[in-house]
Protein backbone atom coordinates (compact mmCIF):
# COMPACT_ATOMS: atom_id res chain seq x y z
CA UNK A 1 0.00 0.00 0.00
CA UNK A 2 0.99 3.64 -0.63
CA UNK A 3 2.53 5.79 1.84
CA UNK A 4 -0.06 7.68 3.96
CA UNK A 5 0.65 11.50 4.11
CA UNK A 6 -0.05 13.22 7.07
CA UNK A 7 -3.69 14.62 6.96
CA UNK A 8 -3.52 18.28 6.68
CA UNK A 9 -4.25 20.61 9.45
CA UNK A 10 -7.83 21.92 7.76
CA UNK A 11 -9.08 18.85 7.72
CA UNK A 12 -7.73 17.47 11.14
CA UNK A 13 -11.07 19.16 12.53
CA UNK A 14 -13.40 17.61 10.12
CA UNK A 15 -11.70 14.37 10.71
CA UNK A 16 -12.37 14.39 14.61
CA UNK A 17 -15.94 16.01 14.34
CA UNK A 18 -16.81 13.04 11.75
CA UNK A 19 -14.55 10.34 12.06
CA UNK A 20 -16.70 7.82 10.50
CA UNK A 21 -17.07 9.62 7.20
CA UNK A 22 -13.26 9.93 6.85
CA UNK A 23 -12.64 6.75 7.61
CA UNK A 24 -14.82 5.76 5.12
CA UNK A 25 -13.14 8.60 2.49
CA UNK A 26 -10.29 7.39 3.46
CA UNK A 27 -11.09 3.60 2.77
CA UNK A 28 -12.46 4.87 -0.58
CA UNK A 29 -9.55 6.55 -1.67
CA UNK A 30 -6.96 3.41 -1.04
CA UNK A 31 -9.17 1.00 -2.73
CA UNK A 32 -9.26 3.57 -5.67
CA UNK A 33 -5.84 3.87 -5.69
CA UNK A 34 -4.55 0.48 -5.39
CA UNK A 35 -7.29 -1.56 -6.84
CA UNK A 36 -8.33 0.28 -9.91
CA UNK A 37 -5.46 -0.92 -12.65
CA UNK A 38 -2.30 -1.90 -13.66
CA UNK A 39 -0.76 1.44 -13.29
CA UNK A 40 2.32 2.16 -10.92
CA UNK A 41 2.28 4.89 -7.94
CA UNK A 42 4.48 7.37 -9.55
CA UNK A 43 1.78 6.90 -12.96
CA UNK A 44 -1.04 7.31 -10.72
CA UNK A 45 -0.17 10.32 -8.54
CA UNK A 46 0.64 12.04 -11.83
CA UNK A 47 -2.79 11.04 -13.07
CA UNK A 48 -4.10 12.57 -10.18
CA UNK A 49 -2.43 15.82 -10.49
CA UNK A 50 -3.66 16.24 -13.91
CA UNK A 51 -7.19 15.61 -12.65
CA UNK A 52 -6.30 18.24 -9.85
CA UNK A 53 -5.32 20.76 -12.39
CA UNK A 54 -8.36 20.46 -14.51
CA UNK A 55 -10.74 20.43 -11.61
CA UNK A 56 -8.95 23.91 -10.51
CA UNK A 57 -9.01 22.72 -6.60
CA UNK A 58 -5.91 23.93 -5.23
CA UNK A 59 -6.06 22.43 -2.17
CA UNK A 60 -6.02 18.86 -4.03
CA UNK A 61 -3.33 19.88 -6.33
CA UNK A 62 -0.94 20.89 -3.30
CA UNK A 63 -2.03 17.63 -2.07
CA UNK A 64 -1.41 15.81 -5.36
CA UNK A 65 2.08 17.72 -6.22
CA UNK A 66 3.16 16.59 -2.66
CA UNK A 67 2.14 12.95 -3.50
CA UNK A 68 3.91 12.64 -6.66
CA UNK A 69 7.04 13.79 -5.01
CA UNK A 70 6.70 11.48 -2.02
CA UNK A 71 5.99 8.50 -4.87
CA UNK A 72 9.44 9.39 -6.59
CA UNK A 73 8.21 11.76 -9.73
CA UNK A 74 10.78 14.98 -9.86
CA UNK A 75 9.69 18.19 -9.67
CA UNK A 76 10.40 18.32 -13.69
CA UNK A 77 7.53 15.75 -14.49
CA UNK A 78 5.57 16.98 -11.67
CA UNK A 79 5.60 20.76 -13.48
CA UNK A 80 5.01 19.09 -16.66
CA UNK A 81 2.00 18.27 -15.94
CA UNK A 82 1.25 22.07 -15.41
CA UNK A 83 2.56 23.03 -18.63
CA UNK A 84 1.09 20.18 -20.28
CA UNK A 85 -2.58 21.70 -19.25
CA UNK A 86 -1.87 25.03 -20.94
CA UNK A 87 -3.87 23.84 -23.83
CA UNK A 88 -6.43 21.93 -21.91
CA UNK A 89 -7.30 23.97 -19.44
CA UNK A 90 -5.84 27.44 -20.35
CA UNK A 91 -2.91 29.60 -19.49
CA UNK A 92 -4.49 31.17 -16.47
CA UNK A 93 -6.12 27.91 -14.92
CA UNK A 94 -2.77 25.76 -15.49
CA UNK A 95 0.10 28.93 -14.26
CA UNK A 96 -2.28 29.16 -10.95
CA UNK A 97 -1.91 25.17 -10.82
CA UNK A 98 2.69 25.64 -11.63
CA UNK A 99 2.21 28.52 -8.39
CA UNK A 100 0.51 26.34 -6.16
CA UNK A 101 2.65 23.05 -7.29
CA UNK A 102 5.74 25.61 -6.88
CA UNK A 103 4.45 26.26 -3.32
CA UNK A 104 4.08 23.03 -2.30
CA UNK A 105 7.38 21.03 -4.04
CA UNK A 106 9.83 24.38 -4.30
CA UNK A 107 10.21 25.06 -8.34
């Protein structure tokens, strides 16, 4: 199984006022993760990134970004996957997503 990051602090109070419901996010997101296909961890956090980029949530692609690190992508693929949405999502949406990655991972 992949290595569990440390739950941020914003959602360390949503964890302990509904533990149940994160436990069962949390149960969700491994099975996801390590059931869904052949890909390998480094493959998959990058996946994820991209899906974090497109969907504009910053908080998920700090979250992502730090995954693919911790899973043994360099920060070159990792901001690749920033540039690579330029045309996808557009300049603006994809250079916030290379700030916040930058924030998170150092640039």
């Amino acid at each position: 199984m992949a290595k569990q990051t440390a739950v941020p602090k914003k959602l360390k109070k949503f964890e302990k006022k509904y533990p149940e419901v994160w436990a069962a996010f949390q149960a969700l997101g491994a099975a996801c993760h390590e059931k869904g296909g052949p890909l390998n961890e480094k493959t998959r956090r990058l996946v994820k990134l991209g899906i974090a980029i497109g969907s504009q949530h910053q908080g998920a692609v700090h979250s992502a970004a730090r995954q693919a690190l911790e899973s043994g992508a360099k920060k070159e693929e990792i901001l690749q996957a920033a540039v690579l949405a330029i045309t996808t999502v557009g300049w603006p949406a994809a250079y916030a997503a290379m700030t916040w990655i930058e924030e998170e991972i150092g640039g």
